[in-house]
N, C-alpha and C. Protein backbone atom coordinates (compact mmCIF):
# COMPACT_ATOMS: atom_id res chain seq x y z
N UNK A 1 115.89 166.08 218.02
CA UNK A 1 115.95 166.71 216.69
C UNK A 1 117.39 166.68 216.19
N UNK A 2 117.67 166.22 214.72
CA UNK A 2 118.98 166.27 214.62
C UNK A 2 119.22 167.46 213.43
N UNK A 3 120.33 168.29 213.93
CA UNK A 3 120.16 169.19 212.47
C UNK A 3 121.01 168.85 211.25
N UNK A 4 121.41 169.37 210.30
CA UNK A 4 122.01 169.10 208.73
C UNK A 4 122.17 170.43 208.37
N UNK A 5 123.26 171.23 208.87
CA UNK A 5 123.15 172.79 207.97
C UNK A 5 124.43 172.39 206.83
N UNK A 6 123.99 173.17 205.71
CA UNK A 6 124.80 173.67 204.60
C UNK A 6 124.45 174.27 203.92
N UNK A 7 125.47 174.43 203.51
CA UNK A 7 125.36 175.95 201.88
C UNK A 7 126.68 176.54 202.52
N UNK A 8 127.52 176.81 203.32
CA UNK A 8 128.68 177.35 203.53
C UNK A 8 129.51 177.30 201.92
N UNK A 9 130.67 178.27 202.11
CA UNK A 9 131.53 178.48 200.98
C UNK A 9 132.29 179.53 201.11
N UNK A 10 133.01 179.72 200.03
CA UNK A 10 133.82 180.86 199.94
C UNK A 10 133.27 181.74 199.06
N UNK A 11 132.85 182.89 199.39
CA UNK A 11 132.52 183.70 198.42
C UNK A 11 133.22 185.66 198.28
N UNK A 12 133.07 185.68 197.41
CA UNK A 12 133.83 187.51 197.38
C UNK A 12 132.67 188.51 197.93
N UNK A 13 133.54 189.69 198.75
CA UNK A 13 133.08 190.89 199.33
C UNK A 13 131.90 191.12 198.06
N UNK A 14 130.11 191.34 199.18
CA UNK A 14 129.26 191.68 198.06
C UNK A 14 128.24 190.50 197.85
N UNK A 15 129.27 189.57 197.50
CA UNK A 15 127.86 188.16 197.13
C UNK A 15 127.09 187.54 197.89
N UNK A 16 126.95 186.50 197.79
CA UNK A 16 125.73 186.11 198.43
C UNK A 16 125.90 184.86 198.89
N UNK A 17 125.15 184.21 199.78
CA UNK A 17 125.08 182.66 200.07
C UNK A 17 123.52 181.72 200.50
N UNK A 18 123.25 181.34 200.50
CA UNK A 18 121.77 180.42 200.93
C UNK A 18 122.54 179.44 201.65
N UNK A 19 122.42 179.45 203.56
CA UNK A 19 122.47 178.20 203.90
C UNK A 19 120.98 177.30 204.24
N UNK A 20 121.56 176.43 204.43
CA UNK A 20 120.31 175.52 205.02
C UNK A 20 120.16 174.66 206.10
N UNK A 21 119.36 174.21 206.97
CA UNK A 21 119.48 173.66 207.94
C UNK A 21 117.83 172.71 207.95
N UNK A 22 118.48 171.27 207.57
CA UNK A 22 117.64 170.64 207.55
C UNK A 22 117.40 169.53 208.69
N UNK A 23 116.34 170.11 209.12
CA UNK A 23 116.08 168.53 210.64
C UNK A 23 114.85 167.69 210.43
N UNK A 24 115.36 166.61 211.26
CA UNK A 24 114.74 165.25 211.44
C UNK A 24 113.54 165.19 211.62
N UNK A 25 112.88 166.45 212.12
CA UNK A 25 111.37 166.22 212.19
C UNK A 25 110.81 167.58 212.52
N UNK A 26 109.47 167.56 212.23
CA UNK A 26 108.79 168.89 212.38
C UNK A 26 109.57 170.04 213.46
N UNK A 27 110.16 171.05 213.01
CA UNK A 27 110.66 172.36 213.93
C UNK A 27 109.61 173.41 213.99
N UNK A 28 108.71 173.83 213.10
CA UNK A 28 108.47 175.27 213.01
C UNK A 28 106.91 175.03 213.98
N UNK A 29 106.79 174.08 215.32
CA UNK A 29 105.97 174.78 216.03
C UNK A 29 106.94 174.82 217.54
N UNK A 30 108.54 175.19 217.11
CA UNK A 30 109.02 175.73 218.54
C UNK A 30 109.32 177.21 217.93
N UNK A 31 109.14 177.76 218.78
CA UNK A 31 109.67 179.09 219.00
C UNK A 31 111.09 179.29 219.19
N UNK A 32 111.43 180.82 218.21
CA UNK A 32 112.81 180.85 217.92
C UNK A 32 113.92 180.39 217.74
N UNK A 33 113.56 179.65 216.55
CA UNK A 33 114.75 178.76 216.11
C UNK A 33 115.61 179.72 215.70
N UNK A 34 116.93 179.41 215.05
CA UNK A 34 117.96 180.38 214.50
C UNK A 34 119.29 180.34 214.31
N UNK A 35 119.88 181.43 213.54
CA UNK A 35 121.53 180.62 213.17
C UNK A 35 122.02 181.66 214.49
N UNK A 36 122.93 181.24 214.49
CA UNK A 36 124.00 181.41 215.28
C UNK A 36 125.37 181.44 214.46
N UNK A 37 126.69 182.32 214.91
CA UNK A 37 128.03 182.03 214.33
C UNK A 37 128.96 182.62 214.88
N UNK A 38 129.84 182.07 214.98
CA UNK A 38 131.01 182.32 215.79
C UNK A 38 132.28 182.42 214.80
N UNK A 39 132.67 183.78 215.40
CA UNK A 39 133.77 184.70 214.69
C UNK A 39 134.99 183.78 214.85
N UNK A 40 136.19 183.73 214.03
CA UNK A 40 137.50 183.30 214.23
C UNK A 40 138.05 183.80 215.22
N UNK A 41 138.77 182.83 215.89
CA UNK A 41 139.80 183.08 217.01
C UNK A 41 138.60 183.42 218.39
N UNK A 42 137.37 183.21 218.09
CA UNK A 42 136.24 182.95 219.48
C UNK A 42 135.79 181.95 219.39
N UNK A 43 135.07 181.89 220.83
CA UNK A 43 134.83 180.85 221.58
C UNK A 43 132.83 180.73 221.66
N UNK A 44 132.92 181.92 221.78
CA UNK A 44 131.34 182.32 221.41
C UNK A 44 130.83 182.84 220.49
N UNK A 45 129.54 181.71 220.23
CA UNK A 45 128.56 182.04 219.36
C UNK A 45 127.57 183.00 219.82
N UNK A 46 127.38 184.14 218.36
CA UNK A 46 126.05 184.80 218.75
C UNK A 46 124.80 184.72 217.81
N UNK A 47 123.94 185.49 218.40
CA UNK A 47 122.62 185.18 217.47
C UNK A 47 122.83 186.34 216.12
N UNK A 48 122.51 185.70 214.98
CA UNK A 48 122.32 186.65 214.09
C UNK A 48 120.95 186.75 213.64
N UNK A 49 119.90 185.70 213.53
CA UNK A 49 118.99 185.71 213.17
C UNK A 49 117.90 184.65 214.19
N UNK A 50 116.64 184.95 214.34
CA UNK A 50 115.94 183.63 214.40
C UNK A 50 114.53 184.22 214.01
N UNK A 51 113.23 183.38 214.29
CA UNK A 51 112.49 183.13 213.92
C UNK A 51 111.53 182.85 214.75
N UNK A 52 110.02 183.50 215.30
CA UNK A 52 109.51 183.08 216.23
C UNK A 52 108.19 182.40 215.63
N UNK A 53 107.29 181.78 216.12
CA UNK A 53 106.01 181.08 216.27
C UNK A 53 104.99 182.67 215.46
N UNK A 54 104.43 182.34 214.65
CA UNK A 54 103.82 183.29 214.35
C UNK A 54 104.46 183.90 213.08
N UNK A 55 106.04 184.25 213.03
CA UNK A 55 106.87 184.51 211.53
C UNK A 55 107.12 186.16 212.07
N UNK A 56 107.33 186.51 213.23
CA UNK A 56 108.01 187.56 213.38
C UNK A 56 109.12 186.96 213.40
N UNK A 57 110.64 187.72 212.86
CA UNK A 57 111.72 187.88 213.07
C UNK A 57 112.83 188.84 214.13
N UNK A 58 114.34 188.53 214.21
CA UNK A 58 114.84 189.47 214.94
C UNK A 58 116.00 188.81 214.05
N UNK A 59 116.99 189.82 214.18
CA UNK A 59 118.17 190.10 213.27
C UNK A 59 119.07 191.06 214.50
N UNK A 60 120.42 190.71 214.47
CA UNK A 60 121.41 191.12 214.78
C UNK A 60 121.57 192.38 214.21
N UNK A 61 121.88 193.45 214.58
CA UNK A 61 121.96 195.09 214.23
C UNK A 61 123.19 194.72 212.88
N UNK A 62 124.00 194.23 212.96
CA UNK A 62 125.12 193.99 212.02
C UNK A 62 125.12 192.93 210.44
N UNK A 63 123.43 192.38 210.72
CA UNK A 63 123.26 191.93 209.33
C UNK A 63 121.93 192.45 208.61
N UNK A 64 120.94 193.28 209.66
CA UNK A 64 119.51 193.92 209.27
C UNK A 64 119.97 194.11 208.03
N UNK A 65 118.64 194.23 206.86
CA UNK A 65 118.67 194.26 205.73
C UNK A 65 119.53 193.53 204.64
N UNK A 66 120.62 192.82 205.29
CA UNK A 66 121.19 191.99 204.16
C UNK A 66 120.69 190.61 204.53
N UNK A 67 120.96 190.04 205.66
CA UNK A 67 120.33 188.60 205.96
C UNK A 67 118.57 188.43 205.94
N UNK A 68 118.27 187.28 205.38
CA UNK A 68 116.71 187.20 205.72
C UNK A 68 116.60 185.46 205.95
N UNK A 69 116.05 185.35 207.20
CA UNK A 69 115.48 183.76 207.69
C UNK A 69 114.16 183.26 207.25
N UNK A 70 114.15 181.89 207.09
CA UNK A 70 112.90 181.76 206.44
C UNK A 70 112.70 180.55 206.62
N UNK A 71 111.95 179.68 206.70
CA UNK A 71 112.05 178.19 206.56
C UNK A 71 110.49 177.99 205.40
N UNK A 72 110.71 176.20 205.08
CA UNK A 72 109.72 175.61 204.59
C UNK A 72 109.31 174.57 205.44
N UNK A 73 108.15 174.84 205.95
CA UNK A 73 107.72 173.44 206.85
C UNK A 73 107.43 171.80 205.84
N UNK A 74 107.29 172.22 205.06
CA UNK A 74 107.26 170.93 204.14
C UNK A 74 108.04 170.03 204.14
N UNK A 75 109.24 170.86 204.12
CA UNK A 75 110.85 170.38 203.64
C UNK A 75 111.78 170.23 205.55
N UNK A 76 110.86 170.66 206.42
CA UNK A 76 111.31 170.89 207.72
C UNK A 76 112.71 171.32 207.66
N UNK A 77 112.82 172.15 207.03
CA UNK A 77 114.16 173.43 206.62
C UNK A 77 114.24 174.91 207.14
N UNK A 78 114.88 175.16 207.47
CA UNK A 78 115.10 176.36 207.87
C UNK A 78 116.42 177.01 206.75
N UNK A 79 116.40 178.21 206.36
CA UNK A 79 117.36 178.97 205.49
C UNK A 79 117.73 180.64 206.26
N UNK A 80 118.75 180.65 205.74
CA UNK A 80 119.54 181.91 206.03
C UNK A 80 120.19 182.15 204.36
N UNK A 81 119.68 183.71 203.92
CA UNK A 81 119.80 184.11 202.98
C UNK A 81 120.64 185.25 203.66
N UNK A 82 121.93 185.07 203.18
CA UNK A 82 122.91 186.19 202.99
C UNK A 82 123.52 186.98 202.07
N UNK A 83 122.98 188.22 201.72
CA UNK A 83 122.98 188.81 201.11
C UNK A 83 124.29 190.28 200.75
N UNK A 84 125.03 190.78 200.06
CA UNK A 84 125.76 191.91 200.48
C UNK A 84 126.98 191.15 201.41
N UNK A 85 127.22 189.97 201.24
CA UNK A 85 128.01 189.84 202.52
C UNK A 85 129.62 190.55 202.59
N UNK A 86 129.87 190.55 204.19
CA UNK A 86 130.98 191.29 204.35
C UNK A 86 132.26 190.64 204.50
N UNK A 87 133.67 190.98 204.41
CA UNK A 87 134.89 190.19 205.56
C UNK A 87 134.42 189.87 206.53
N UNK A 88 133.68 190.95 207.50
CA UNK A 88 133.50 190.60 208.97
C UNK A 88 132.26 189.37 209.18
N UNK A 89 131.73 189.20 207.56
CA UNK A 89 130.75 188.18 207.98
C UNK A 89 131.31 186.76 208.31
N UNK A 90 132.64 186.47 207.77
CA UNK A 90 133.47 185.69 207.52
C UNK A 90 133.12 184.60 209.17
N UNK A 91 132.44 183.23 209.22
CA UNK A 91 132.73 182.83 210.70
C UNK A 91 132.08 181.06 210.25
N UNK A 92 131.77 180.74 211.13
CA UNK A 92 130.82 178.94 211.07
C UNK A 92 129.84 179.42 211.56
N UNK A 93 128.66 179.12 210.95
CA UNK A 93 127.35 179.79 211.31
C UNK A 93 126.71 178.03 211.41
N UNK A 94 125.91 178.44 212.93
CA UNK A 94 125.54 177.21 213.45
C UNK A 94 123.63 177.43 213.09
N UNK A 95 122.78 176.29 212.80
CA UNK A 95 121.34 176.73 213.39
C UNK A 95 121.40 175.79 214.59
N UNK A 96 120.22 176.65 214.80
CA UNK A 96 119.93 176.14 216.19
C UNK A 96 118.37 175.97 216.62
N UNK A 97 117.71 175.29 217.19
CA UNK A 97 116.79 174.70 217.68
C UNK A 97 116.48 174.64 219.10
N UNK A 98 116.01 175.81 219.54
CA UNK A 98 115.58 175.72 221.42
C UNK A 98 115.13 174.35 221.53
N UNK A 99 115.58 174.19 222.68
CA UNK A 99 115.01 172.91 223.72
C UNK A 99 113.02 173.00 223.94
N UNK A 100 112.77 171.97 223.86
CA UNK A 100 111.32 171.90 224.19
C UNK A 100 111.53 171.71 225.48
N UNK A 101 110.04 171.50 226.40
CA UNK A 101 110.08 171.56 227.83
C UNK A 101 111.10 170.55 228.50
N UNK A 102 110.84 169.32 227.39
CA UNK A 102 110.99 168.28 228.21
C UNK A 102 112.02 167.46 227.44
N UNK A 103 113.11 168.60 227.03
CA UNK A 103 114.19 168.46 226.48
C UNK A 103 115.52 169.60 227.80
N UNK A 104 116.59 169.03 227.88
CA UNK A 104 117.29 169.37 228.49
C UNK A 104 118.47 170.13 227.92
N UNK A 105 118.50 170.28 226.88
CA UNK A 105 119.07 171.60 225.94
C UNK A 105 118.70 171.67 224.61
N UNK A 106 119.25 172.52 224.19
CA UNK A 106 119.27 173.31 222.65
C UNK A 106 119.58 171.78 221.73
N UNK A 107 118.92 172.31 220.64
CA UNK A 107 119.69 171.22 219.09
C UNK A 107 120.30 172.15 218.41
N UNK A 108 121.38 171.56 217.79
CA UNK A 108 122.72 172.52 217.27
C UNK A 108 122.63 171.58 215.71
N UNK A 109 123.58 172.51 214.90
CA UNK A 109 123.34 172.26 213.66
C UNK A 109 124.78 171.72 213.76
N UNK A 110 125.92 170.94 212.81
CA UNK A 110 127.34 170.95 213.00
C UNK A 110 128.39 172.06 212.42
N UNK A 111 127.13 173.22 212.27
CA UNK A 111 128.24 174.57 211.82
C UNK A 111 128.37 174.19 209.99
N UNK A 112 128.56 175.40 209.41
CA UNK A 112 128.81 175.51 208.01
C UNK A 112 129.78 176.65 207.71
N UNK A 113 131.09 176.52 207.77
CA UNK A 113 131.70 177.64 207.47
C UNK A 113 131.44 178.72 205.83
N UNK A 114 131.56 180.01 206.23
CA UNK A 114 131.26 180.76 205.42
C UNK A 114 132.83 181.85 205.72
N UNK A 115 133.43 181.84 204.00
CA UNK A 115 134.50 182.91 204.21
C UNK A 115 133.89 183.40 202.95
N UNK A 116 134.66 184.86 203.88
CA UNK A 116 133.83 186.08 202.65
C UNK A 116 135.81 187.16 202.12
N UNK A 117 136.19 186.69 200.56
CA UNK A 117 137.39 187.34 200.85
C UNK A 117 136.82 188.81 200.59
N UNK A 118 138.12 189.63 200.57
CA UNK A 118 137.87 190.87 200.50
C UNK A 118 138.14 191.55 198.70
């Protein structure tokens, strides 16, 4: 699977962003796909959002109610709607794609930076 994320930018304390993460071929019958992003001056990425088989969600305690994940299987897209955003949202937000069985790791998106000034 290869991914394509964008929509990154610069935007002011408050606004908003739509990224996107578009892959090479059908995603939405693996379980928990999701962005990921890693803060400045780290090394690790964490989960902020993903998405399971079925359309339950999970959200990071630090974006509940402003972020919402979503994809279109049509478009084999996945989106991250950021909403209210903060400074601290400020990072490269990766998607990501679990490994199938008979895959030997994760598919990674190439990151979309998002700065949020104050």
């Amino acid at each position: 699977v290869q991914l394509q994320a964008s929509g990154g930018g610069l935007v002011q304390a408050g606004g908003s962003l739509r990224l996107s993460c578009q892959a090479s071929e059908n995603i939405f019958s693996i379980n928990g796909m999701g962005w990921y992003r890693q803060l400045p001056g780290t090394h690790q990425r964490s989960l902020v959002a993903a998405i399971r088989l079925g359309g339950s969600t999970y959200y990071a305690d630090s974006v509940k109610g402003r972020f919402t994940i979503s994809g279109d299987s049509a478009k084999n897209t996945m989106y991250l709607q950021m909403n209210s955003l903060k400074p601290d949202d400020t990072a490269v937000y990766y998607c990501n794609v679990p490994a199938r069985h008979w895959e030997q790791s994760d598919h990674w998106g190439q990151g979309t930076l998002v700065t949020v000034s104050s």
